[in-house]
Protein backbone atom coordinates (compact mmCIF):
# COMPACT_ATOMS: atom_id res chain seq x y z
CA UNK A 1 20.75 27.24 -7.02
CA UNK A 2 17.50 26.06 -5.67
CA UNK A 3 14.93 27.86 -3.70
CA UNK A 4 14.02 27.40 0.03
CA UNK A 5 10.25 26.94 -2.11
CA UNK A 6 11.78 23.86 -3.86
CA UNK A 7 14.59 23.05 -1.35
CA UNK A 8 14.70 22.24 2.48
CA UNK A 9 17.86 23.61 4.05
CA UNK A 10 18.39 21.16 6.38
CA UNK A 11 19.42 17.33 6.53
CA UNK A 12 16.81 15.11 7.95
CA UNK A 13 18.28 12.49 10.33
CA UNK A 14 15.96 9.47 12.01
CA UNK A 15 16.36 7.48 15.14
CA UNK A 16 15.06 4.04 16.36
CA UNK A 17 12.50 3.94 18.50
CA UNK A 18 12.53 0.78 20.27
CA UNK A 19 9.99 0.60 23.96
CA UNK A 20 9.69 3.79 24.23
CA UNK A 21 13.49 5.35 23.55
CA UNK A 22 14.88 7.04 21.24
CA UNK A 23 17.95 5.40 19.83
CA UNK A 24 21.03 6.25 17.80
CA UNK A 25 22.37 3.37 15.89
CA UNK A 26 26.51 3.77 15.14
CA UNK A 27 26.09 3.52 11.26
CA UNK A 28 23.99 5.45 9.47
CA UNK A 29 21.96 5.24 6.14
CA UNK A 30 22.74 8.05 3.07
CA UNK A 31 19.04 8.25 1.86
CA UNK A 32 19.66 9.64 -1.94
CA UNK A 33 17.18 12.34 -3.83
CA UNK A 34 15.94 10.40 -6.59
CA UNK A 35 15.49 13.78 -8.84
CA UNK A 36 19.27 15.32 -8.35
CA UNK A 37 21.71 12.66 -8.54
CA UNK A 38 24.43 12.95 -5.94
CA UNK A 39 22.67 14.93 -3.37
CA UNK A 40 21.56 13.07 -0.13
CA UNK A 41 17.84 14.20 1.21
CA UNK A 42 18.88 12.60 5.09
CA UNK A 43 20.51 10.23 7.02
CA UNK A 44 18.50 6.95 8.55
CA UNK A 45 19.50 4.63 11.44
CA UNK A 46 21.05 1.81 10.55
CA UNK A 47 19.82 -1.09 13.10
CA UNK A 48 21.93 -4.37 13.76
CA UNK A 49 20.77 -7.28 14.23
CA UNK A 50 20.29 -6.58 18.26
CA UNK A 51 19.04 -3.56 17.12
CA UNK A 52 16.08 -5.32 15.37
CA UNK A 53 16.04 -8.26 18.27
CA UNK A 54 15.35 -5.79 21.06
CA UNK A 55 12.56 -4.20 19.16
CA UNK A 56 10.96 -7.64 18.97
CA UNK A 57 11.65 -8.27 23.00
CA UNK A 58 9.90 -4.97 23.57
CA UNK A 59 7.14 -5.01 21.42
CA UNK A 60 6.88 -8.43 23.37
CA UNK A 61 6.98 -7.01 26.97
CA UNK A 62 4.59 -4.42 26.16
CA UNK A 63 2.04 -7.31 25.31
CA UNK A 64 0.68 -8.52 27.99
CA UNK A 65 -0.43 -4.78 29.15
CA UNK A 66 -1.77 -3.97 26.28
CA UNK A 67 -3.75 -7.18 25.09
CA UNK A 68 -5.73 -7.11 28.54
CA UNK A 69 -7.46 -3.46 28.07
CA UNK A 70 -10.49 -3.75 26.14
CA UNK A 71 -10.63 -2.40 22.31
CA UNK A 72 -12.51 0.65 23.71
CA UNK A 73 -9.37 1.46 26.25
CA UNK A 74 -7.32 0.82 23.12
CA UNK A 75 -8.73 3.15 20.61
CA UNK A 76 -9.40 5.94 23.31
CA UNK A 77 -5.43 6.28 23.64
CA UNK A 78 -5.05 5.51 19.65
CA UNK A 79 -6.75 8.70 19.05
CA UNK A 80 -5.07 11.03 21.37
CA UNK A 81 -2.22 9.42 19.54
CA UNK A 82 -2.79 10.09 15.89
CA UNK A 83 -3.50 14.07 16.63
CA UNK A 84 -0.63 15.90 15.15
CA UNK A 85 -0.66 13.64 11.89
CA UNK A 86 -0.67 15.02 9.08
CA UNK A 87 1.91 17.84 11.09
CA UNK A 88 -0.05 21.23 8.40
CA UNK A 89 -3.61 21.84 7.99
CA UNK A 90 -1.60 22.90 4.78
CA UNK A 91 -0.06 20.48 2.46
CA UNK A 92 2.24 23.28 1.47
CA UNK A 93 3.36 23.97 4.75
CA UNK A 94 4.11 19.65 5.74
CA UNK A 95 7.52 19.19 6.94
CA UNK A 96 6.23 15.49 6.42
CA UNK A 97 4.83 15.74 3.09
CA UNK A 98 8.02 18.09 2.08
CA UNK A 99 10.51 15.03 3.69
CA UNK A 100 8.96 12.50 1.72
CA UNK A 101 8.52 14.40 -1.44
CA UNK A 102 12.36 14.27 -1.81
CA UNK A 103 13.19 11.11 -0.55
CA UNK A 104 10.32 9.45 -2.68
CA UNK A 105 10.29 12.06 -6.16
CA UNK A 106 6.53 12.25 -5.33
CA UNK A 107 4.92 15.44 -6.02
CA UNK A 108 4.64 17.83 -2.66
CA UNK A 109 0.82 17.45 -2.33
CA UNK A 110 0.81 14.09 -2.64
CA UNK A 111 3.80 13.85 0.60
CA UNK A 112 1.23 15.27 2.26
CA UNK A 113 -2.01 13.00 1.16
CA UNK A 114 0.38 10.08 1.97
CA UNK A 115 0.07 11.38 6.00
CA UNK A 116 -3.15 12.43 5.67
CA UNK A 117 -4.63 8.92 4.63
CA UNK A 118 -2.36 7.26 7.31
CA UNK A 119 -4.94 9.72 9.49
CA UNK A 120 -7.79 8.62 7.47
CA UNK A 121 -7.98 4.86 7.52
CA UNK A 122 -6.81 5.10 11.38
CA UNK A 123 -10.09 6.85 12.56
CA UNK A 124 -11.99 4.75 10.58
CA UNK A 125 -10.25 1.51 12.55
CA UNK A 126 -11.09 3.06 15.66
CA UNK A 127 -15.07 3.17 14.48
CA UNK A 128 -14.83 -0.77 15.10
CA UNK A 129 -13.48 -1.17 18.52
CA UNK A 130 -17.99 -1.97 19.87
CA UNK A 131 -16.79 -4.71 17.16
CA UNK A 132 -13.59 -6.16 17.34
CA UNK A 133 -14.60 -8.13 20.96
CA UNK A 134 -17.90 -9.35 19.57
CA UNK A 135 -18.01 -12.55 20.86
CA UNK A 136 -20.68 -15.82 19.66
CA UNK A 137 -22.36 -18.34 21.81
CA UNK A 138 -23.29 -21.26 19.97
CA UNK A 139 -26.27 -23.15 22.29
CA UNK A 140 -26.49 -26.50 22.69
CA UNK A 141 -28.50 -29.16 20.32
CA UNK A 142 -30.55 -31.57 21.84
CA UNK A 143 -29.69 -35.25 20.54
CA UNK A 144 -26.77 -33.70 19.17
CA UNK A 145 -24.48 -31.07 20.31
CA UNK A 146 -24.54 -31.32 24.29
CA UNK A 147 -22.40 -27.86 25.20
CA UNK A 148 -22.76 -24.19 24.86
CA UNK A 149 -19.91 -22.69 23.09
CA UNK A 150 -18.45 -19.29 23.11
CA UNK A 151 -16.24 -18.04 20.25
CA UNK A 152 -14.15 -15.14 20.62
CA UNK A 153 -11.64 -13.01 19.42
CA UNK A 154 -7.94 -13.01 20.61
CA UNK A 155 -4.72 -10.85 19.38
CA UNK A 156 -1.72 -12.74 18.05
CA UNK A 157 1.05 -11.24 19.27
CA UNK A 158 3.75 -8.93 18.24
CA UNK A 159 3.33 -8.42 14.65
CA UNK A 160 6.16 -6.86 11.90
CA UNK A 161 4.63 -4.54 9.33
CA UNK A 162 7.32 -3.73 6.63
CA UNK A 163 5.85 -1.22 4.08
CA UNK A 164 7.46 -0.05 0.65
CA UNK A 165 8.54 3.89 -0.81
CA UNK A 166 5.25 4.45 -2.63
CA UNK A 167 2.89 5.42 -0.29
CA UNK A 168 4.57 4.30 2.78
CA UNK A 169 2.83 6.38 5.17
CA UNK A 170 -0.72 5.33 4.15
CA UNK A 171 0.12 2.19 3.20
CA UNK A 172 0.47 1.42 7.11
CA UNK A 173 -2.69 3.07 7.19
CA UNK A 174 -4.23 -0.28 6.48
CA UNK A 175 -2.93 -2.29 8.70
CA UNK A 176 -1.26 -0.63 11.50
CA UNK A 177 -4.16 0.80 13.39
CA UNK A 178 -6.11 -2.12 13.04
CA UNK A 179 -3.46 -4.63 14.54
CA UNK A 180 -2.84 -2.03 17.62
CA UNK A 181 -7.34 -2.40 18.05
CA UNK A 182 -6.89 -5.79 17.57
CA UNK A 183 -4.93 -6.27 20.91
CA UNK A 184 -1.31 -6.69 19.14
CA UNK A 185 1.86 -5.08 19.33
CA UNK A 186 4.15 -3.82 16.70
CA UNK A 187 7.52 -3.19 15.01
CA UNK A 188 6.96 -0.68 11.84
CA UNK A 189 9.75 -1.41 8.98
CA UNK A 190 9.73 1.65 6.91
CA UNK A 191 11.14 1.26 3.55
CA UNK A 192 14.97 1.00 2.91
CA UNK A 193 15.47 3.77 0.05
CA UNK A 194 12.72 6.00 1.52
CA UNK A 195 12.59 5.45 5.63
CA UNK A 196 13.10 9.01 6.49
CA UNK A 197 9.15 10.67 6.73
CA UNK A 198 7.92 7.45 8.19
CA UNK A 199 9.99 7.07 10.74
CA UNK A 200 9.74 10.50 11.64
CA UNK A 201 5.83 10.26 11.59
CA UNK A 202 5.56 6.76 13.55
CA UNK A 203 7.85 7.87 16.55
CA UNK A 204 5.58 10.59 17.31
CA UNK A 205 2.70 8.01 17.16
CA UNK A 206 4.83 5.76 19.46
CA UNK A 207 5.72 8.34 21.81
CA UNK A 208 1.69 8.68 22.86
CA UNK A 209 1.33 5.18 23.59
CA UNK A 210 3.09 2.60 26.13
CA UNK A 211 6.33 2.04 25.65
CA UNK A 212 7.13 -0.99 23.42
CA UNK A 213 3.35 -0.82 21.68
CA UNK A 214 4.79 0.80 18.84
CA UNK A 215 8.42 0.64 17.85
CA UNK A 216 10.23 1.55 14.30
CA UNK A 217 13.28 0.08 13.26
CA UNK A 218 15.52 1.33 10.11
CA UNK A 219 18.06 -0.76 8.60
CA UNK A 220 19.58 -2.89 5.58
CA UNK A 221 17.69 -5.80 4.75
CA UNK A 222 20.16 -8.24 6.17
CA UNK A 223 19.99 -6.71 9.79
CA UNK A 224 15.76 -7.45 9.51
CA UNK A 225 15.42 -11.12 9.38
CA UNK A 226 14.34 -11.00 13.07
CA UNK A 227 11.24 -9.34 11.91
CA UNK A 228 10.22 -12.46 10.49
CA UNK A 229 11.90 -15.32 11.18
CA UNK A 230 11.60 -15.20 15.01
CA UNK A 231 9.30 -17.43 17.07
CA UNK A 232 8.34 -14.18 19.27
CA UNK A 233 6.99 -12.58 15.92
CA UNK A 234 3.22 -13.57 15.61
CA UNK A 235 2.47 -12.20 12.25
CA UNK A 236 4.60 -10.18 9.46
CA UNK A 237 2.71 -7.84 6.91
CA UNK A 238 4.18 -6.86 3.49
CA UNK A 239 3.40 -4.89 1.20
CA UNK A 240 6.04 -4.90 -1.73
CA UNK A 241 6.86 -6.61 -5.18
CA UNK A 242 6.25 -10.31 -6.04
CA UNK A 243 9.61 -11.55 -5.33
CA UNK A 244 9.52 -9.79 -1.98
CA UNK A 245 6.32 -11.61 -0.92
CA UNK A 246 8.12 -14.83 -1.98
CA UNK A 247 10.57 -13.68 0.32
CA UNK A 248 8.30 -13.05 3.04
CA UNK A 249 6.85 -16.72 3.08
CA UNK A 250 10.11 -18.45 2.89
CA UNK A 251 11.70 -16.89 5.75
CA UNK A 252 8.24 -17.30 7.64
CA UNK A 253 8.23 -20.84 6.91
CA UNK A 254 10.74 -21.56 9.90
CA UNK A 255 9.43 -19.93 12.37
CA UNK A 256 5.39 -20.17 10.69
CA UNK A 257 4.81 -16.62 11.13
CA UNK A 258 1.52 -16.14 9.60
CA UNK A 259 1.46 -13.59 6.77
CA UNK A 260 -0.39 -10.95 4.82
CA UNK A 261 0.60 -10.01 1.41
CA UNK A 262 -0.28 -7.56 -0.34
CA UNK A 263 1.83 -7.84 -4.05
CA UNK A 264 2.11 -6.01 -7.38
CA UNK A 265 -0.85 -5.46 -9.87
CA UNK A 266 -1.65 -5.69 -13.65
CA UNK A 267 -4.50 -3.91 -13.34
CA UNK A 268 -7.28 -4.04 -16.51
CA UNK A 269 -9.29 -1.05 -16.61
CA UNK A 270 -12.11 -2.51 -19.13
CA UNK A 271 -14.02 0.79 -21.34
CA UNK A 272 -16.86 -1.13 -23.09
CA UNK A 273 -18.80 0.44 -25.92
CA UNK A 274 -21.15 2.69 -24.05
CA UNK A 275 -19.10 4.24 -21.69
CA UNK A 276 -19.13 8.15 -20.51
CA UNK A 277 -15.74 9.36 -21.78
CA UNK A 278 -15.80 13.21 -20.66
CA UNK A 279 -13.63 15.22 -19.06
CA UNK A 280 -14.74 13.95 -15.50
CA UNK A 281 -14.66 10.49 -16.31
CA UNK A 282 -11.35 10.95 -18.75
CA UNK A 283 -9.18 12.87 -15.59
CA UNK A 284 -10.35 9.95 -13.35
CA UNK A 285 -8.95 7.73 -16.06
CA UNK A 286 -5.74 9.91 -16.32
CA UNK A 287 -5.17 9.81 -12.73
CA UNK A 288 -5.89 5.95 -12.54
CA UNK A 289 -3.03 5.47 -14.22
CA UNK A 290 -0.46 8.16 -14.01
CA UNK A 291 -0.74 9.04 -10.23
CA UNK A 292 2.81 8.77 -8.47
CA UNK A 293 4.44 8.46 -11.97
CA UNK A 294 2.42 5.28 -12.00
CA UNK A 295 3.79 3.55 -9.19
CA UNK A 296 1.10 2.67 -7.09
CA UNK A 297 -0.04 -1.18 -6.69
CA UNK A 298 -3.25 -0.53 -7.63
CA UNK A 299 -3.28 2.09 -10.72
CA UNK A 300 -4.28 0.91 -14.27
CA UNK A 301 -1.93 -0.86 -15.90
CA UNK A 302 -3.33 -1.61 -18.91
CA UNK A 303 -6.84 -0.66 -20.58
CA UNK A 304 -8.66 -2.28 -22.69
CA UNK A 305 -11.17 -0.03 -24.82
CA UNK A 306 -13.89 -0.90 -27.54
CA UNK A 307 -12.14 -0.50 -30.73
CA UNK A 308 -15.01 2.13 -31.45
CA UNK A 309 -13.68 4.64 -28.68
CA UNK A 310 -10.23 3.84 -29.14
CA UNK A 311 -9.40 7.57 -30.47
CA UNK A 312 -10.89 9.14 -27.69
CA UNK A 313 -9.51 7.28 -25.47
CA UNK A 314 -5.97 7.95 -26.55
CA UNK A 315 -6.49 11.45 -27.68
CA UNK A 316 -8.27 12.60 -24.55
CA UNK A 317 -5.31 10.67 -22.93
CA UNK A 318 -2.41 12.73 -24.66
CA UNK A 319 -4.43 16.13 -24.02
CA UNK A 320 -3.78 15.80 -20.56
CA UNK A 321 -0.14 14.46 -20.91
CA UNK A 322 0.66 17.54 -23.34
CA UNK A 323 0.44 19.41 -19.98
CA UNK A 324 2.74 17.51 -17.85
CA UNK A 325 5.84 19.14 -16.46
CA UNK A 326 8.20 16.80 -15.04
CA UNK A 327 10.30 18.37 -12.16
CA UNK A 328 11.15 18.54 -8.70
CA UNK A 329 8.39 17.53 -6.28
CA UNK A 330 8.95 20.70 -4.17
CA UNK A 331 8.28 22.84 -7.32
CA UNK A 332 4.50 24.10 -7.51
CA UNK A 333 4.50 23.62 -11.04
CA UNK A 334 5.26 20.34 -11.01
CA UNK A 335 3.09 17.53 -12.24
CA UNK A 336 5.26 14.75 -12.28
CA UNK A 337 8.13 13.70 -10.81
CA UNK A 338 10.69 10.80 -11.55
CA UNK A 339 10.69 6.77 -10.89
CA UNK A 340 11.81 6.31 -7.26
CA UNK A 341 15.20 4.64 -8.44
CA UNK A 342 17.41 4.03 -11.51
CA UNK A 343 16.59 0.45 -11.94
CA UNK A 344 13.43 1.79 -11.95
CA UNK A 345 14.01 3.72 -14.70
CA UNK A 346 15.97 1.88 -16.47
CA UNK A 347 13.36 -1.24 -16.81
CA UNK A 348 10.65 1.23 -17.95
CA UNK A 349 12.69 2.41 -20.50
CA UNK A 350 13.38 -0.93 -21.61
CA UNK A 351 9.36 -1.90 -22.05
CA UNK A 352 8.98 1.47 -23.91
CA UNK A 353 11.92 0.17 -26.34
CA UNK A 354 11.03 -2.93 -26.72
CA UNK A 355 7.23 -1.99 -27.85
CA UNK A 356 8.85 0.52 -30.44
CA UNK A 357 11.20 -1.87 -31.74
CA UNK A 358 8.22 -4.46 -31.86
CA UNK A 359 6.21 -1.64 -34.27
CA UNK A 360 3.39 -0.88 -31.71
CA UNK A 361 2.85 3.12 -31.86
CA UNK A 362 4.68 4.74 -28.70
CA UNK A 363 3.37 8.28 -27.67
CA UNK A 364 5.97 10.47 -25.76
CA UNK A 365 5.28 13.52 -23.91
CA UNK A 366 7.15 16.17 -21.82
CA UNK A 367 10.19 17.21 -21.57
CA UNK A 368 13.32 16.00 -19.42
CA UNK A 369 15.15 18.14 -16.79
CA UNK A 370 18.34 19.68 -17.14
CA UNK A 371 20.58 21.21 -14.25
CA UNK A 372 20.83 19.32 -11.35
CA UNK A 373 18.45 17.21 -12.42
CA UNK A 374 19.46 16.16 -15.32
CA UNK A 375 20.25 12.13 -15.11
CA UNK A 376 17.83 11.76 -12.36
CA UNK A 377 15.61 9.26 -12.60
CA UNK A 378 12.84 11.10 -15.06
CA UNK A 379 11.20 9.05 -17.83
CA UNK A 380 8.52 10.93 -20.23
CA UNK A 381 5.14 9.60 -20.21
CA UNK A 382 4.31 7.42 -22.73
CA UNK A 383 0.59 5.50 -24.50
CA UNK A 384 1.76 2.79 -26.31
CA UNK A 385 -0.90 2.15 -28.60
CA UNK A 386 -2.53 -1.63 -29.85
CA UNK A 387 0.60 -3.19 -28.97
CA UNK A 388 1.26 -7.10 -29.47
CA UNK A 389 -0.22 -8.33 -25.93
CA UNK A 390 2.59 -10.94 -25.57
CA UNK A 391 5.37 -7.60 -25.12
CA UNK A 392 6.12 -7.09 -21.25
CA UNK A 393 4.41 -3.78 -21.12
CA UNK A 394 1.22 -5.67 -21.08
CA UNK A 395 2.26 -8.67 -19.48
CA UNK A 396 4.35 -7.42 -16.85
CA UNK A 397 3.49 -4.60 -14.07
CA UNK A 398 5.32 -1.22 -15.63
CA UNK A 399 5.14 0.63 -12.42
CA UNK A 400 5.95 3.94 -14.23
CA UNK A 401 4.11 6.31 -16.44
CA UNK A 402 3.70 4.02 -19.92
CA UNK A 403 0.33 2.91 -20.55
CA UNK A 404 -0.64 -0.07 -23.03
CA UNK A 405 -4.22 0.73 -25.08
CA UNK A 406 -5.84 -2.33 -26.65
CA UNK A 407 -8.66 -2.70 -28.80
CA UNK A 408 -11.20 -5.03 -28.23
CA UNK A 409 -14.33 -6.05 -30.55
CA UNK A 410 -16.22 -8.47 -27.71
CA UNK A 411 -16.91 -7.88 -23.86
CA UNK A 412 -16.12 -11.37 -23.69
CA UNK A 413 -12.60 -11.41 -25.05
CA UNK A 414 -11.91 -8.29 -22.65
CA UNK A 415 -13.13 -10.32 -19.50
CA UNK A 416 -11.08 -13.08 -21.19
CA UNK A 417 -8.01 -10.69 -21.43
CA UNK A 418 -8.26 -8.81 -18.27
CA UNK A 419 -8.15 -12.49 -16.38
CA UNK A 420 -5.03 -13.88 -18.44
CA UNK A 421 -2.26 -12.75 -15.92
CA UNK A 422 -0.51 -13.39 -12.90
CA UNK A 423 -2.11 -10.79 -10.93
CA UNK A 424 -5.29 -10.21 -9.36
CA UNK A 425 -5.41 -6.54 -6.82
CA UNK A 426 -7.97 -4.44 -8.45
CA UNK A 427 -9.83 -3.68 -12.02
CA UNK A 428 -12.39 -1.24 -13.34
CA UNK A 429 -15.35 -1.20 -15.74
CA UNK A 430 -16.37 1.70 -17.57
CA UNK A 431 -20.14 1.77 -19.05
CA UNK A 432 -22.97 3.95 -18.95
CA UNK A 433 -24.99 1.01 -18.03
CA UNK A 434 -24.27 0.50 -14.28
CA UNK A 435 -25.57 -3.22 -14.11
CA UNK A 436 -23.69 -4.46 -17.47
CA UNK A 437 -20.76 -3.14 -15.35
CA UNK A 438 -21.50 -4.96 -12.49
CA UNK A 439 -22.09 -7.68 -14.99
CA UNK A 440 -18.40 -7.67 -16.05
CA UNK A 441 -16.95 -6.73 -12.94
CA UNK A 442 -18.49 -9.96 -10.80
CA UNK A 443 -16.22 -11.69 -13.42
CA UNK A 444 -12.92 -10.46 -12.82
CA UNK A 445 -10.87 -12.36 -10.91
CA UNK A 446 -9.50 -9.40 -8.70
CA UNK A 447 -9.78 -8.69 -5.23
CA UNK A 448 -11.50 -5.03 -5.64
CA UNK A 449 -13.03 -3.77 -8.76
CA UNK A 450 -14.28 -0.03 -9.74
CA UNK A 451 -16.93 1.03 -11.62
CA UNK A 452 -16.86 4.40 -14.00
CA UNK A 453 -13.60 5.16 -11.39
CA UNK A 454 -10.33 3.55 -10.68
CA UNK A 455 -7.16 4.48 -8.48
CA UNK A 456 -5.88 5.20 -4.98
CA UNK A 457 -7.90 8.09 -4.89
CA UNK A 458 -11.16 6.81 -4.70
CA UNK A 459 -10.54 3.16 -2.37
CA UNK A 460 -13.45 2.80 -0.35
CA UNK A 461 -10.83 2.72 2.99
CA UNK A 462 -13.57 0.88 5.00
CA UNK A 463 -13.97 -2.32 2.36
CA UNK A 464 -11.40 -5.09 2.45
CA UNK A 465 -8.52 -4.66 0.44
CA UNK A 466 -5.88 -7.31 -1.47
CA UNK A 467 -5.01 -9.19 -4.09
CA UNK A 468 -5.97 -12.58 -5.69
CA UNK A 469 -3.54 -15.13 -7.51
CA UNK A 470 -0.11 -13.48 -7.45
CA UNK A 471 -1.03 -10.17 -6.13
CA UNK A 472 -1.15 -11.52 -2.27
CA UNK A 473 -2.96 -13.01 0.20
CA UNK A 474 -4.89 -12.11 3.26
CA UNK A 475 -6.83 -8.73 3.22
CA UNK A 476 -6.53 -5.42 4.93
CA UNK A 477 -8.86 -2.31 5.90
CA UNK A 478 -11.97 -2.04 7.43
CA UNK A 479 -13.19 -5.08 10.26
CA UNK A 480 -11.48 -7.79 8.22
CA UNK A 481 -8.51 -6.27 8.84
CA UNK A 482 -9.10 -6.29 12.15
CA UNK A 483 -10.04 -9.77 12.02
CA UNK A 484 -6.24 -10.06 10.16
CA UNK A 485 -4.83 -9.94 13.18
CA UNK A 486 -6.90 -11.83 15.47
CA UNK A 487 -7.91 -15.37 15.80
CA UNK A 488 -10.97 -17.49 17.06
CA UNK A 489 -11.20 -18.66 20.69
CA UNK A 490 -13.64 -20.86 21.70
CA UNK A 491 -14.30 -21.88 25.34
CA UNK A 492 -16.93 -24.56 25.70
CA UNK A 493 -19.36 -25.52 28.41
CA UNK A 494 -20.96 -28.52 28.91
CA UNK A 495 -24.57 -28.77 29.20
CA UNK A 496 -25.58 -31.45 32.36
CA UNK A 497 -29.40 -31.02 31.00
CA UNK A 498 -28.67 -31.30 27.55
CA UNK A 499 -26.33 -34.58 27.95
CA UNK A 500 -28.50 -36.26 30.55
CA UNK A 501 -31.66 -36.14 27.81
CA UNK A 502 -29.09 -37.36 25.10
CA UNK A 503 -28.11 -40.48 27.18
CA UNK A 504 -31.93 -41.49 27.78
């Protein structure tokens, strides 16, 4: 029987919230506890199609209004808004953090980190509003150019951000606050299998702010198309798998939404000979990549170490797995908790098969939970060791706690090796020499690299963030964020003077 400590009593349910109401939707969504199979953490609204169209209309009314205060009206009511998120001063106290924990497998803590960085990265929006009206005045040339131009900044529009079950909550850290400065309004799309904390957390946001500035919408994917294809929808950012982001820009096409992507990873985390591998550096590395049971975008997915510090790489690796304890993401003790779903599961399982039955050495830690846990959606933590670099654990993104470790002899052939993939998010470098690192790092072809450091954790939440090749387009965070969700206007003025000496 399980604990109120590692248990809420009661079933969540979420609304809509659609220009400034609160409403019930006839159907409802079972949202299912990825640790005890069977048992349902809430219930989500399930929007129709009408649903999901009068969100857009709103968000749409509420435009006008909003687009004509300045940025510094705007981010004075933003941060009366944001107070009350996270809900705790204590991350063991979060209703939020608790919600998500169970609808996501995430440990507790981390429920509540996931609110707190949505609080983060919105404050640090807000530092731009001086900024985000900054406009240009290009003066005239004589013989040349006879006008005086001003260029601008204007909002787009309504805009649909759609975020995934990983970090959901901070996730629309990075872009919601910063297309609210930027003058545009918004319909949030928390994530199907884990909508219940989010929606919970952006209604009370919404409820602070004009109606129809902020609206949320739950629902199956086939009820959302209006999200995106819908000439009254400016912009639509994703953050989500590959195939989702092909998605995206398909159904865009029609309607030539604009979009910002922001895909999977296959991150390389690069150790060259002459890096600091202690027990700071070797926990950052830890984290880096088994954070969130590895499923966050921008964790290490594989690392490539000299073959000289290959054993302490791997043993200082499986010292801190030896101390996992996979469980329950309410339970204190707790270090781990399962993949989000069983498909999940079941495909990391397959890469962790497929490099044993390929010969590559596979190291497995922890033990599975029994009871009502037992068939949820748990996988032990696994190194798999020099493995063939054509097998899909290095070629494809694991998202879930298996690690590939390959040897290299020549900084070259790592660079080389790092670059050969589809993706392109993030990266790190590891050397005691800070400017060979920056040496390797200015050749990777990702869109944010870390030195001696790599994860979530440590993101710089004021730099741009997002991928290169198939990792996404478009970036997020900080001013160019901002700028995301903007574009240039440019009223010009012709100058008599200027013209009359051009035509003499």
């Amino acid at each position: 029987m399980a604990t109120p400590a590692t248990q809420m009593s009661e079933t969540v349910t979420t609304a809509l919230y659609i220009g400034g109401q609160v409403r019930q939707t006839k159907e409802q969504m079972a949202i299912a506890d990825p640790a005890k199979p069977g048992r349902v953490v809430g219930y989500a609204a399930s929007a129709t199609p009408q649903d999901v169209a009068d969100a857009v209309a709103a968000a749409k009314a509420a435009f006008p209004a909003w687009s004509k205060l300045t940025p510094q009206q705007r981010a004075e009511m933003m941060k009366a808004a944001i107070e009350g998120v996270p809900d705790s001063p204590n991350p063991f106290a979060s209703e939020d953090g608790a919600i998500l924990s169970q609808e996501n497998g995430k440990v507790r803590l981390e429920g509540w980190v996931d609110t707190l960085v949505l609080q983060i990265r919105w404050n640090l929006a807000l530092m731009h509003a001086d900024e985000v009206g900054q406009a240009k005045v290009l003066k005239p040339v004589p013989g040349h150019i006879p006008t005086e131009t001003t260029v601008s900044y204007q909002p787009l529009g309504v805009c649909s951000i759609i975020v995934p079950f990983n970090w959901p909550i901070a996730i629309l850290g990075a872009a919601l606050p910063h297309a609210l400065l930027a003058g545009n309004t918004v319909v949030v799309k928390p994530a199907l299998t884990a909508p219940l904390a989010t929606a919970r957390v952006v209604q009370r946001i919404a409820e602070k702010l004009p109606p129809g500035v902020l609206n949320v919408v739950t629902g199956p994917d086939a009820n959302m198309s209006a999200l995106i294809r819908n000439n009254d929808v400016a912009k639509v950012c994703f953050t989500g798998s590959v195939g989702g982001g092909k998605k995206m820009m398909e159904m865009a096409s029609g309607s030539l939404t604009r979009v910002t992507l922001e895909l999977g990873g296959n991150d390389a985390a690069i150790i060259l000979k002459d890096a600091i591998l202690d027990d700071t550096h070797l926990d950052r590395l830890f984290a880096a990549i088994y954070d969130t049971t590895g499923q966050i975008c921008m964790n290490a997915k594989r690392v490539y170490v000299h073959r000289s510090r290959m054993d302490e790489v791997v043993n200082g690796l499986s010292a801190r797995l030896q101390k996992t304890k996979l469980g329950y993401g309410l339970d204190p003790e707790t270090t781990m908790g399962p993949l989000h779903s069983p498909a999940q599961k079941k495909f990391v399982e397959e890469l962790i098969a497929e490099a044993k039955a390929a010969g590559a050495k596979v190291l497995e830690f922890g033990e599975l939970p029994g009871g009502d846990m037992a068939g949820g959606n748990f996988v032990r933590p696994a190194i798999v060791v020099n493995p063939d670099p054509k097998l899909r654990v290095v070629t494809e993104e694991q998202f879930g706690p298996v690690i590939p470790i390959i040897p290299f002899d020549d900084v070259e052939e790592a660079i080389r090796a790092a670059n050969d993939t589809w993706a392109g998010l993030a990266g790190s470098v590891w050397s005691a020499n800070e400017e060979e690192a920056h040496r390797v790092a200015s050749q990777l072809a990702t869109g944010y690299i870390w030195i001696n450091d790599h994860g979530a954790t440590r993101l710089d939440l004021r730099a741009p963030f997002g991928g290169m090749k198939a990792s996404g387009m478009g970036r997020e965070q900080g001013i160019h964020g901002i700028r995301a969700f903007q574009d240039t206007r440019s009223i010009s003025h012709l100058d008599p003077a200027v013209l009359a000496s051009m035509q003499h």
